[in-house]
N, C-alpha and C. Protein backbone atom coordinates (compact mmCIF):
# COMPACT_ATOMS: atom_id res chain seq x y z
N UNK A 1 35.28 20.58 -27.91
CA UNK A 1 34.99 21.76 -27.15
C UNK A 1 36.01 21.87 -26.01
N UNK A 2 36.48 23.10 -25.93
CA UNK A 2 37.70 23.07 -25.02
C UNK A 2 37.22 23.73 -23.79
N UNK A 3 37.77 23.33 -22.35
CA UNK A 3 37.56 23.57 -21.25
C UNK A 3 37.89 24.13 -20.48
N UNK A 4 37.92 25.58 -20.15
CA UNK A 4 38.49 26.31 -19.06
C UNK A 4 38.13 26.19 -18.21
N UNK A 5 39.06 25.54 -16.71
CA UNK A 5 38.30 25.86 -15.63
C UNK A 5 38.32 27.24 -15.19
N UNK A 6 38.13 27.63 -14.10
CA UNK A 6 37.90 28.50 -13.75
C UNK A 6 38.09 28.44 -11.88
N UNK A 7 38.49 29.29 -10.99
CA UNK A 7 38.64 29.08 -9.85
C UNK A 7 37.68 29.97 -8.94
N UNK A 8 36.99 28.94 -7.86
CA UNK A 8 35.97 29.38 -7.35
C UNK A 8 35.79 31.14 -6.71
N UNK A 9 36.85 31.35 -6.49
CA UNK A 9 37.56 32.48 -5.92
C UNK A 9 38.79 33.00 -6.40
N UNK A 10 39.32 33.77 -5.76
CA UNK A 10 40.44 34.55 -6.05
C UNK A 10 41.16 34.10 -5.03
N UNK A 11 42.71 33.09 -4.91
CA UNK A 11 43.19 32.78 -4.16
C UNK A 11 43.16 33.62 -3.01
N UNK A 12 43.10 32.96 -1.51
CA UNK A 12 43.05 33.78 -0.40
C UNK A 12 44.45 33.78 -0.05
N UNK A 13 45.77 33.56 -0.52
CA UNK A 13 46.71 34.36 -0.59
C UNK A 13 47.25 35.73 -0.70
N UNK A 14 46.06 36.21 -1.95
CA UNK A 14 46.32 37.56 -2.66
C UNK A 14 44.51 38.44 -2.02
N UNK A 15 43.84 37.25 -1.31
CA UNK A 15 42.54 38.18 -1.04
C UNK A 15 42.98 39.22 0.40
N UNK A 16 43.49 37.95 0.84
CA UNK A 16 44.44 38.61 2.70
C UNK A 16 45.45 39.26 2.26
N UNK A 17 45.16 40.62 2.14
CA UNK A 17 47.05 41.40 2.02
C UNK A 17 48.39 41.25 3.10
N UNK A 18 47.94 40.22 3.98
CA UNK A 18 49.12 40.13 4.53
C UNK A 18 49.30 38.71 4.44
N UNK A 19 48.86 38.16 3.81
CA UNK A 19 49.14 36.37 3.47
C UNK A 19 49.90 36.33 2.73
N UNK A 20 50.23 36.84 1.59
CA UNK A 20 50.81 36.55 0.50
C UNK A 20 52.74 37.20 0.60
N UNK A 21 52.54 38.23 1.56
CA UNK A 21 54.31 38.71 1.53
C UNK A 21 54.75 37.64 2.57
N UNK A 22 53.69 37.23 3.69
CA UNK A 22 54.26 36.35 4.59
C UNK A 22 54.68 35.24 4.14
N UNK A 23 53.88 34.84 2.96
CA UNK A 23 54.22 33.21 2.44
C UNK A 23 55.04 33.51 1.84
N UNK A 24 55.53 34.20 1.05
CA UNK A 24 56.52 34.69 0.17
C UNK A 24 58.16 34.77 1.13
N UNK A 25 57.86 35.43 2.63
CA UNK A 25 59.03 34.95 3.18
C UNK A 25 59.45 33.96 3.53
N UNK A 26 58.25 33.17 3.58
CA UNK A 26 58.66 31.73 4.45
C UNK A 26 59.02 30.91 3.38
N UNK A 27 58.90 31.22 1.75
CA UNK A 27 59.57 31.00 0.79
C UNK A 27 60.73 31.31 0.83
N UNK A 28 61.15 32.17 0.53
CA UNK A 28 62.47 32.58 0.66
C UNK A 28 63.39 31.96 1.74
N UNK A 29 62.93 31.91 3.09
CA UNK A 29 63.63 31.19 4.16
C UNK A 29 64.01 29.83 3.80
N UNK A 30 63.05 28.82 3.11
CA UNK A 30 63.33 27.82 3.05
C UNK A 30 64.54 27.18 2.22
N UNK A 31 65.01 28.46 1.34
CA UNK A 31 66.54 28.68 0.49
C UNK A 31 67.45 29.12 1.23
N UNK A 32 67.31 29.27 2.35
CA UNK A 32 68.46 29.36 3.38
C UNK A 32 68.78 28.39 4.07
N UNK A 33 68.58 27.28 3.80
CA UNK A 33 69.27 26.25 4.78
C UNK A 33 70.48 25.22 3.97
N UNK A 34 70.53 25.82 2.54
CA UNK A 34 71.50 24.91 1.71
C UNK A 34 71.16 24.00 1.72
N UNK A 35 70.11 23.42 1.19
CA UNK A 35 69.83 22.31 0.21
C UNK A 35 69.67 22.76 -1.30
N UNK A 36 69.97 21.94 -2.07
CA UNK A 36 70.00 22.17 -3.12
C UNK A 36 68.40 22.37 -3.89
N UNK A 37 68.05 23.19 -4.74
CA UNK A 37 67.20 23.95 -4.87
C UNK A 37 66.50 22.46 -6.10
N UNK A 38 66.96 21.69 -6.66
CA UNK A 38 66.99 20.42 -6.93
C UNK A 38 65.68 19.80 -6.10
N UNK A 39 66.58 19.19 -5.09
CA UNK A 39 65.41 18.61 -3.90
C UNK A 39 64.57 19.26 -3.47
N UNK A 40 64.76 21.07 -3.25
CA UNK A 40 63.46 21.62 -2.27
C UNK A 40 62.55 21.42 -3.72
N UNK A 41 62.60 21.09 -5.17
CA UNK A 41 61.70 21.32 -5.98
C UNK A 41 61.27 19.73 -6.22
N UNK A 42 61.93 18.88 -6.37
CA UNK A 42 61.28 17.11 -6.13
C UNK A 42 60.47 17.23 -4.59
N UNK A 43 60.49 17.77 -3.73
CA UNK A 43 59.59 17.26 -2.60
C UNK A 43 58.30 18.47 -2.64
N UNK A 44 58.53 19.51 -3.28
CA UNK A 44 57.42 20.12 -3.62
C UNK A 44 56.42 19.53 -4.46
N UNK A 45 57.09 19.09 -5.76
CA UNK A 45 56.29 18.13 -6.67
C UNK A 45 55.96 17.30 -5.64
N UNK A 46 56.41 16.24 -5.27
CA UNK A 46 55.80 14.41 -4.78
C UNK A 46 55.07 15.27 -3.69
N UNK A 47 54.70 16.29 -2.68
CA UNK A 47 53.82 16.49 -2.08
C UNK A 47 52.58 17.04 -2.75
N UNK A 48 52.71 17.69 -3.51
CA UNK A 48 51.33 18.06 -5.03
C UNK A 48 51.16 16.96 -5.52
N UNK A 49 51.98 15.99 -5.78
CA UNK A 49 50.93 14.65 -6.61
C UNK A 49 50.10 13.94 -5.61
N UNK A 50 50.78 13.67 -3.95
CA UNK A 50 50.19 13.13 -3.44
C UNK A 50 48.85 13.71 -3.18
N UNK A 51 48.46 14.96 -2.83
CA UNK A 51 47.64 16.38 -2.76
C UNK A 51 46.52 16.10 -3.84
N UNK A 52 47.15 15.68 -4.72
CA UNK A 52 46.02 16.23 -6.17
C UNK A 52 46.14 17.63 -6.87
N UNK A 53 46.74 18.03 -6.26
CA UNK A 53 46.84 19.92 -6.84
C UNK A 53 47.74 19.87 -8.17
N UNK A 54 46.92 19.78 -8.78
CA UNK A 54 47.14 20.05 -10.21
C UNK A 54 48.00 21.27 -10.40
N UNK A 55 47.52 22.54 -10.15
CA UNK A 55 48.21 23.66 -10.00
C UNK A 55 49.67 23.45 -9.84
N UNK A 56 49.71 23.29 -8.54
CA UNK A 56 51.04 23.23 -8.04
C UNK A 56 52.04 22.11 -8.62
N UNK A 57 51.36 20.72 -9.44
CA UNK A 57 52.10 20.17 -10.03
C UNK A 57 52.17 20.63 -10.93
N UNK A 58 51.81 21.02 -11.97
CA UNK A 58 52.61 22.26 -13.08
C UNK A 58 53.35 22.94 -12.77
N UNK A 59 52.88 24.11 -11.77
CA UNK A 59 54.40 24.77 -11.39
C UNK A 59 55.56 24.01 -11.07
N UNK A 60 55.18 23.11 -10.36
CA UNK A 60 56.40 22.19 -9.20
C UNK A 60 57.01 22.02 -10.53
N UNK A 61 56.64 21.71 -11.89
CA UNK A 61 57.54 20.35 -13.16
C UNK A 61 58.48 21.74 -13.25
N UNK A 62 57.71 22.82 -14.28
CA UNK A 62 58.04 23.78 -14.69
C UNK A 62 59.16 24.64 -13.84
N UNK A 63 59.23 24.65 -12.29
CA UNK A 63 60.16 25.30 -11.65
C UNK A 63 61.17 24.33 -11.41
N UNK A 64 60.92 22.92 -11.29
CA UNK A 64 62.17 21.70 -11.50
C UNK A 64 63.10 21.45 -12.57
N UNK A 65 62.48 22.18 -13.61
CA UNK A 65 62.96 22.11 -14.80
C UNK A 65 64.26 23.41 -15.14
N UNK A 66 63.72 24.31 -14.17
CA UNK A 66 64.25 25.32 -14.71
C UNK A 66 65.83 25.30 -13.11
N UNK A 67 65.39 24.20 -12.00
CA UNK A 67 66.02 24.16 -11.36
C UNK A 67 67.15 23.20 -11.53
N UNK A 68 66.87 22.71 -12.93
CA UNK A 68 67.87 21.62 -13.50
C UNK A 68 67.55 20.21 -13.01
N UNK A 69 66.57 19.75 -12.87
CA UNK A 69 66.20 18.58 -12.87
C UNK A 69 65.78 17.70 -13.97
N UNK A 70 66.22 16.61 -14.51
CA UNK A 70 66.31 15.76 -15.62
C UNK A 70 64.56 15.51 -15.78
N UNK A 71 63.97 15.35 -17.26
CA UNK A 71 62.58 14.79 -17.18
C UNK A 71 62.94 13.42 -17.07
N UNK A 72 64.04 12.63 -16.88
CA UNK A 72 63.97 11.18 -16.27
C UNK A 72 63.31 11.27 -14.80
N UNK A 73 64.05 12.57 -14.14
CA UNK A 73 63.48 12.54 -12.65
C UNK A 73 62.40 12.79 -12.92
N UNK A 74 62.01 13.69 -13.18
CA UNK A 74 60.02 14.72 -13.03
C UNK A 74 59.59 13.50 -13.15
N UNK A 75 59.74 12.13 -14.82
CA UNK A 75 58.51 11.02 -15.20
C UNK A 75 58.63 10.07 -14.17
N UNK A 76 59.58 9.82 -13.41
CA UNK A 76 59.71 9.32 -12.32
C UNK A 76 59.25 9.64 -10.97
N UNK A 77 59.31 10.71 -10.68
CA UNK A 77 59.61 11.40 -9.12
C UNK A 77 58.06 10.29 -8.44
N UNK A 78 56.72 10.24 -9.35
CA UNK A 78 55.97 9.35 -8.28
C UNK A 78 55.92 7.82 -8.02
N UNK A 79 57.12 7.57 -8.73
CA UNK A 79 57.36 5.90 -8.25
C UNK A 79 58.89 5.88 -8.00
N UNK A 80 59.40 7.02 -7.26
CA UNK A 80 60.75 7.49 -6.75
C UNK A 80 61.42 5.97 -6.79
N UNK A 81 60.51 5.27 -5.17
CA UNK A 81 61.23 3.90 -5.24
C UNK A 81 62.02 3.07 -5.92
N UNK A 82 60.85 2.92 -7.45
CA UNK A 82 61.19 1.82 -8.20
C UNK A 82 62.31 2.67 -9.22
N UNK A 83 63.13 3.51 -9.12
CA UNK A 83 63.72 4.13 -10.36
C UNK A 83 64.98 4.41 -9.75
N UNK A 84 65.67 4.18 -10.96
CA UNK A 84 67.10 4.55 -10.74
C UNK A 84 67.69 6.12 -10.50
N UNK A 85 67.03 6.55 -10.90
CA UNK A 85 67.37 8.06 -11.37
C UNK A 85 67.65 9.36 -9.98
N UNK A 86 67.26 8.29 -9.03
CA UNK A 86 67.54 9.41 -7.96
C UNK A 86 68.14 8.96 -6.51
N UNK A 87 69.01 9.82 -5.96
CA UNK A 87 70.18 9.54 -4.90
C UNK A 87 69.91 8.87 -3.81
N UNK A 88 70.56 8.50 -2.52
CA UNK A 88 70.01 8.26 -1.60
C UNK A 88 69.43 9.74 -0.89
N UNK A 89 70.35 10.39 -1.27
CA UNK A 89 69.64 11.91 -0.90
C UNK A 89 68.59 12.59 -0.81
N UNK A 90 68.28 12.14 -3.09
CA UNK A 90 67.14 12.46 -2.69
C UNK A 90 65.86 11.38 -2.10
N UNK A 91 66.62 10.23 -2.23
CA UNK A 91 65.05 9.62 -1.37
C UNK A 91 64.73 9.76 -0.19
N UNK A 92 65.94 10.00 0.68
CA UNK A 92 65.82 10.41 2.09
C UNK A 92 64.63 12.22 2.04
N UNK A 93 65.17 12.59 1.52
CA UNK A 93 63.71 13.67 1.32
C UNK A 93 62.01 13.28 0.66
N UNK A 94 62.35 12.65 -0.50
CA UNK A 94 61.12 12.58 -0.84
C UNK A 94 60.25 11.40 0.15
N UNK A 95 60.87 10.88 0.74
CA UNK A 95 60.34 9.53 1.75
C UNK A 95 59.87 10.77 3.30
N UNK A 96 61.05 11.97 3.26
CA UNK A 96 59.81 12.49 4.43
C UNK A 96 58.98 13.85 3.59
N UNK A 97 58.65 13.42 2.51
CA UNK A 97 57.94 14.25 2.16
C UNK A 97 57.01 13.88 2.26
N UNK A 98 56.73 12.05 1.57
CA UNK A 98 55.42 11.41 1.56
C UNK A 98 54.91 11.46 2.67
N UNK A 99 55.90 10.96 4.11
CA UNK A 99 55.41 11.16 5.38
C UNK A 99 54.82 12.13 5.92
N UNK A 100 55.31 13.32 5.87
CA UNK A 100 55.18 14.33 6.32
C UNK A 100 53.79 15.15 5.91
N UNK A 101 53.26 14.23 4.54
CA UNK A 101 52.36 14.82 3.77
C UNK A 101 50.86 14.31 3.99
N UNK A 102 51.30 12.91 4.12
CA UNK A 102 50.47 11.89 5.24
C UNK A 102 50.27 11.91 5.99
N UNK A 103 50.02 12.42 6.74
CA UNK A 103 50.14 12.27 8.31
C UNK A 103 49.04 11.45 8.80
N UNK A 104 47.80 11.79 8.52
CA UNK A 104 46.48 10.81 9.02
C UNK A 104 47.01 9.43 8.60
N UNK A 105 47.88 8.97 7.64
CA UNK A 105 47.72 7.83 7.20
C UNK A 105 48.34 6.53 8.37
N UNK A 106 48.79 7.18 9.52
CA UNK A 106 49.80 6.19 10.80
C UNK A 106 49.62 6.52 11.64
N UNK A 107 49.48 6.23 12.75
CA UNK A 107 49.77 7.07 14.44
C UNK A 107 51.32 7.04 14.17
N UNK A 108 52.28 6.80 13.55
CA UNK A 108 53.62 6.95 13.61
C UNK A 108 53.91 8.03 12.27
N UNK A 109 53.10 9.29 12.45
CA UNK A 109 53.53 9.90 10.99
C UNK A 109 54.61 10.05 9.97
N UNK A 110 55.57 10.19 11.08
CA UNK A 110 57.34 10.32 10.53
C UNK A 110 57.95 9.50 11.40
N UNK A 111 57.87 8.11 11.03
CA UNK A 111 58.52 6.72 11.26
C UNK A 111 60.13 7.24 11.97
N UNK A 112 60.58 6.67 12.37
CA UNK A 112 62.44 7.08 13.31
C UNK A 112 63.12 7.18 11.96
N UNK A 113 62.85 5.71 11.53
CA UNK A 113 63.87 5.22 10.13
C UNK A 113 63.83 6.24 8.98
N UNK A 114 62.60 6.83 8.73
CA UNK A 114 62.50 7.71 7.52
C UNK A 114 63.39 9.14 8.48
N UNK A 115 62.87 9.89 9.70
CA UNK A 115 63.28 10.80 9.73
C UNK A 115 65.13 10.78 9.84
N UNK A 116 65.40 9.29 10.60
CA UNK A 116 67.01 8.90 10.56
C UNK A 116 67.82 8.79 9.21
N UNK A 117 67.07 8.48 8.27
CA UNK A 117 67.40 8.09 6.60
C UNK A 117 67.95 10.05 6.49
N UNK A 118 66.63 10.69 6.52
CA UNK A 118 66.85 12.27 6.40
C UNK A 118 68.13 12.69 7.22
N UNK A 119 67.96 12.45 8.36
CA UNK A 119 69.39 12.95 9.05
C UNK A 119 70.70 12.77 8.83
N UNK A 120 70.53 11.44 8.40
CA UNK A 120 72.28 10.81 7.92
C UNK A 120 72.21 11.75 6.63
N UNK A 121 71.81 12.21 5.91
CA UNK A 121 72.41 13.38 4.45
C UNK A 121 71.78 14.73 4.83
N UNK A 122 71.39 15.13 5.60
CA UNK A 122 71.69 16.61 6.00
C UNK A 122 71.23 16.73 7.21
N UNK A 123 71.79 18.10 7.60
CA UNK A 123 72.13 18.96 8.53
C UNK A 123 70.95 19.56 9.46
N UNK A 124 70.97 20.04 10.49
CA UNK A 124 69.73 20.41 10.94
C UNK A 124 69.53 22.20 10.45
N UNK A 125 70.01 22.30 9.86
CA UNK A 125 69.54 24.00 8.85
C UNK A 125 68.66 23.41 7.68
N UNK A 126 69.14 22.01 7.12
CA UNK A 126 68.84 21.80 5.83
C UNK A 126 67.39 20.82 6.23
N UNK A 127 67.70 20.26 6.95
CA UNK A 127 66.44 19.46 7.55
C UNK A 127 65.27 20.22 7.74
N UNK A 128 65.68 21.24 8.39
CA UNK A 128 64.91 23.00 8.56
C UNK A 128 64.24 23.27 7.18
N UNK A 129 64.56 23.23 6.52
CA UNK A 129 64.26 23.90 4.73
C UNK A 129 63.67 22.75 4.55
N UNK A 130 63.73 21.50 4.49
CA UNK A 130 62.99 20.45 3.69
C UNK A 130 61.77 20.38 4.49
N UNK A 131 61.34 20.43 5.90
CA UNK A 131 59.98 20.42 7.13
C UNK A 131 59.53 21.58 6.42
N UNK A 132 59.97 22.97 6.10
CA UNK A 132 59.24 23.99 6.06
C UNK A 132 59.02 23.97 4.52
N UNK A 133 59.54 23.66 3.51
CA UNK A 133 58.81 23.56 2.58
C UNK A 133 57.89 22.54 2.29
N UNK A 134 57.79 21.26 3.14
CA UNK A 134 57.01 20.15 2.97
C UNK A 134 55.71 21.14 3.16
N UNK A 135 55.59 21.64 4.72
CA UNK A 135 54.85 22.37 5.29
C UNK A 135 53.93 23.48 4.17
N UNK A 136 55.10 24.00 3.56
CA UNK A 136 54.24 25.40 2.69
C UNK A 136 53.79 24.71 1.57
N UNK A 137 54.01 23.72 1.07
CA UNK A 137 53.58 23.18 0.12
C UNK A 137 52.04 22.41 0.19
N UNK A 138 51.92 21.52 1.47
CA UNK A 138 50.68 21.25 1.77
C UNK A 138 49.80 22.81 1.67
N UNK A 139 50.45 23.50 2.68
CA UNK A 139 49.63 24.97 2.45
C UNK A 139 49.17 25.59 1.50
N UNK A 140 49.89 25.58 0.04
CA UNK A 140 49.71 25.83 -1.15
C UNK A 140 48.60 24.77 -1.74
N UNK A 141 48.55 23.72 -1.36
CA UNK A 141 48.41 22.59 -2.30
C UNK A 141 46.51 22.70 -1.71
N UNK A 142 46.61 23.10 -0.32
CA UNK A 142 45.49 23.26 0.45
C UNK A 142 44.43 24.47 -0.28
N UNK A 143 44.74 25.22 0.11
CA UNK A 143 44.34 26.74 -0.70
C UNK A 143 43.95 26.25 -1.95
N UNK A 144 44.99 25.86 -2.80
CA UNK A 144 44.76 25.73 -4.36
C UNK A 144 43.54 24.65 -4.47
N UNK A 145 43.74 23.68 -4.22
CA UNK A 145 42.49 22.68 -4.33
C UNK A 145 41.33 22.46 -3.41
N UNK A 146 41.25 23.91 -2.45
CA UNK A 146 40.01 24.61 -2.29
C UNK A 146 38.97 24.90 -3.02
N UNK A 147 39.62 26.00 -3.77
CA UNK A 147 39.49 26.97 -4.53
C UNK A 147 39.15 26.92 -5.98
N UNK A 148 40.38 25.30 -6.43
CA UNK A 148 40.22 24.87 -7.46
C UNK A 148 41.04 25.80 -8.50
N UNK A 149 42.04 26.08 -8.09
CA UNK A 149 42.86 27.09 -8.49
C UNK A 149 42.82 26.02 -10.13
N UNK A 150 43.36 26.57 -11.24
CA UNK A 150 43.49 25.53 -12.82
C UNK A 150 44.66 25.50 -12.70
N UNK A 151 45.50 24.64 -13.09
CA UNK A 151 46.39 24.35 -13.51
C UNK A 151 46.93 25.18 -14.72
N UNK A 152 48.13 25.59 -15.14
CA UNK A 152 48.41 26.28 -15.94
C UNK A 152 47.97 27.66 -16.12
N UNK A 153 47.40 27.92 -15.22
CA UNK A 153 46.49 29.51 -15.12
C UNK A 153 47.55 30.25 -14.32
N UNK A 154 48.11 31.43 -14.70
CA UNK A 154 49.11 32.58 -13.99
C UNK A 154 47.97 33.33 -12.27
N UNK A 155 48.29 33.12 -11.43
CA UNK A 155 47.66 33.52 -10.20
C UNK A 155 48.26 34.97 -9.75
């Protein structure tokens, strides 16, 4: 017997008519700081796995995929550490993604060393784009596993 979920509501993205163009810019902004569209999509994923948001980890694979990211990275991206497959680059992001995503988990949320790791490979525009999508992504990830948004379901 097969299982549709179903979502408690109708995302309050699209219920608030002014939520959804706003998030949509602060999307868009976060492609202005030149990082490669690569990483803003690995720290979207590793903040949805940490999350639980199913949702958003489907999209996150599916838009990584199409952003040219290897499925060595995607089967990897949640044991980043232990795998070869990804830069110092990108670990310097996905390390303040975990942080950033954590926060209750330290009184030191974003450790010196993790945010210094981030600084030595980019810029403070690009640093800009990786905080604000960490940011919209919890936001997404929040909403969705409210709501109980399904996974694989078009919103």
């Amino acid at each position: 017997m097969a299982h549709t979920p179903e979502a408690r509501m109708t995302n309050p993205a699209y219920v608030l008519p002014d939520a959804g163009p706003a998030i949509q810019g602060l999307v868009k902004a976060t492609r202005q700081g030149g990082v490669a569209e690569e990483i803003l999509e690995l720290v979207h994923l590793r903040a949805s796995q940490i999350n639980g948001c199913g949702f958003c980890v489907d999209y996150g694979v599916k838009n990584a995929r199409k952003a040219g990211v290897s499925d060595e990275k995607l089967f990897a991206v949640s044991a980043w550490r232990e795998s070869p497959h990804f830069s110092d680059e990108e670990r310097a992001a996905l390390a303040l993604a975990e942080h950033a995503t954590r926060i209750a988990d330290s009184t030191d949320a974003v450790p010196d060393p993790v945010w210094d790791a981030a600084a030595d490979h980019f810029d403070e525009k690009q640093l800009a784009s990786i905080v604000m999508m960490i940011g919209l992504t919890n936001l997404f990830n929040r909403l969705n596993v409210t709501v109980r948004q399904p996974a694989g379901v078009a919103i």
